[in-house]
Protein backbone atom coordinates (compact mmCIF):
# COMPACT_ATOMS: atom_id res chain seq x y z
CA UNK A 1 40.48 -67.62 -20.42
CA UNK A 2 41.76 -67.94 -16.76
CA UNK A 3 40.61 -65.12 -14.55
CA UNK A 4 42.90 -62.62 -13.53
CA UNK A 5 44.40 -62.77 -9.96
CA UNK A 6 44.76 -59.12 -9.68
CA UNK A 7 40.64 -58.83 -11.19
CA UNK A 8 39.92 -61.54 -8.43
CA UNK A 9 41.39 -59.30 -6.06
CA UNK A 10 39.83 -56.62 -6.65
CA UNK A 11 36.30 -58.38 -5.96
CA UNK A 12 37.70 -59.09 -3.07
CA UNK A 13 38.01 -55.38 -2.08
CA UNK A 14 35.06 -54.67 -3.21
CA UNK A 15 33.20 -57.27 -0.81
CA UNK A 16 35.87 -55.36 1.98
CA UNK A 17 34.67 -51.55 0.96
CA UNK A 18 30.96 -52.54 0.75
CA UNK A 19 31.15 -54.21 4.50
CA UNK A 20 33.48 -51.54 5.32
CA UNK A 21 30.42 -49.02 4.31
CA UNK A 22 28.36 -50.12 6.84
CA UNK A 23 31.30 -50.19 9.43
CA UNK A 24 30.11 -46.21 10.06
CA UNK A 25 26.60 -46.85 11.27
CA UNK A 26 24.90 -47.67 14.14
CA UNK A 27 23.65 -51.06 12.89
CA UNK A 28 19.57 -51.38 13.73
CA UNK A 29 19.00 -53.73 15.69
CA UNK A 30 17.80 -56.45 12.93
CA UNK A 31 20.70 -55.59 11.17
CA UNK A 32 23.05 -56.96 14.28
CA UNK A 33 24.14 -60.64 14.63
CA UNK A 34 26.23 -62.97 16.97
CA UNK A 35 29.01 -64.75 17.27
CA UNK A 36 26.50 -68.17 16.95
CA UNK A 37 24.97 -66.57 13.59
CA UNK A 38 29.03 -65.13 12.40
CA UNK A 39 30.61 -68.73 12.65
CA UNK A 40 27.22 -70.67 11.11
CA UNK A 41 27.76 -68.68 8.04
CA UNK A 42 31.28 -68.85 7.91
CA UNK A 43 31.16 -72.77 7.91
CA UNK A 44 28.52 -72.17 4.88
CA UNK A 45 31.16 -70.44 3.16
CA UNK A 46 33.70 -72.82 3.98
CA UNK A 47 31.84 -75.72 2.82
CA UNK A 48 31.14 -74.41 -0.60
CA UNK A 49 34.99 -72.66 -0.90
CA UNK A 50 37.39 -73.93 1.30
CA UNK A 51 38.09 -74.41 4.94
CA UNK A 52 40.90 -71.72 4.93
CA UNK A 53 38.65 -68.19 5.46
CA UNK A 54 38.57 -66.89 8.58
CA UNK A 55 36.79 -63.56 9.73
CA UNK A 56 37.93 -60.80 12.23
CA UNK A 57 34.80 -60.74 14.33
CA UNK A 58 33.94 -56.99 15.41
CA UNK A 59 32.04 -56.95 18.96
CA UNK A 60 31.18 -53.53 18.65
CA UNK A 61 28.43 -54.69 15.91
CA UNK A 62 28.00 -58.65 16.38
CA UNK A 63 29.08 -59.21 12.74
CA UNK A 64 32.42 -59.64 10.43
CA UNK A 65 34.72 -56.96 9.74
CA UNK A 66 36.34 -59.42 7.16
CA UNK A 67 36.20 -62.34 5.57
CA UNK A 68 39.62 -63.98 4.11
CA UNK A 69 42.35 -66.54 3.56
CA UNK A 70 41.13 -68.18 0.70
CA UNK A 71 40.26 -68.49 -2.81
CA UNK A 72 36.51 -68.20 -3.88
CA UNK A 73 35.77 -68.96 -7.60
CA UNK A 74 33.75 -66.38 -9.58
CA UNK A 75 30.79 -67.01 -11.11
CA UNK A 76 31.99 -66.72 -14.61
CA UNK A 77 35.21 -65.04 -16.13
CA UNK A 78 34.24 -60.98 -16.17
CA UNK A 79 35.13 -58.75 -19.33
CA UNK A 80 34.40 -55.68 -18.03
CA UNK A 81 33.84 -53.19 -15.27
CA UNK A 82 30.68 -53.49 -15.32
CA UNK A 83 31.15 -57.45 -14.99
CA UNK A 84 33.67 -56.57 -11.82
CA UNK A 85 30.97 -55.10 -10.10
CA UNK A 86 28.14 -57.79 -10.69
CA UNK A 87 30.79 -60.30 -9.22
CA UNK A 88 31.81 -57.72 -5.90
CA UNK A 89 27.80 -57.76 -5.33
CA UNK A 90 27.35 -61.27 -5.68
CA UNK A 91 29.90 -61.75 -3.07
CA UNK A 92 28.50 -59.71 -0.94
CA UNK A 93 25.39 -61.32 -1.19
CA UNK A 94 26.85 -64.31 -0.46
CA UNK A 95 28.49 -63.07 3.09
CA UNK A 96 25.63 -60.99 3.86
CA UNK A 97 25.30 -63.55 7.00
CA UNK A 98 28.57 -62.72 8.30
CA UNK A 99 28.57 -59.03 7.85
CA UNK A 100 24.60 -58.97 9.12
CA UNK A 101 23.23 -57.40 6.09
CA UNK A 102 19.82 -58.16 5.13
């Protein structure tokens, strides 16, 4: 079964709401990163998925507001919403380096 582009989009929100929660706060200060720390990760992410995702960098916090322009494949094919939601977090995981998450 091929996933679902619309299901693959909505991880993709999902990664955008959870950064998007922390968008709010004052991040602490171990929580903050850099430009240097923002474009390491991203080539991470573009050597494992692509070399078209970019990021909109937010100076305000030292981190990425977003992360897109490509195609990341999940980890397996999800069947529920429970399954949608193990996928969002992995991805989140995965950027935590760009969005300065620990």
């Amino acid at each position: 079964m091929s996933p679902n582009p619309l299901r693959s989009s909505f991880v993709l929100l999902g990664c955008a709401l959870a950064s998007s929660a922390f968008a709010g706060e004052d991040p602490a200060p171990t929580r903050r990163s850099d430009a240097a720390q923002v474009t390491s990760s991203l080539e991470q992410w573009r050597d494992q998925h692509g070399s078209n995702w970019q990021t909109v960098y937010d100076k305000s916090t030292g981190t990425a507001r977003f992360v897109f322009g490509g195609r990341a494949k999940a980890l397996f094919a999800p069947k529920s919403d429970a399954d949608f939601f193990v996928l969002a977090r992995a991805a989140v995981l995965q950027t935590r380096g760009m969005h300065g998450l620990d």
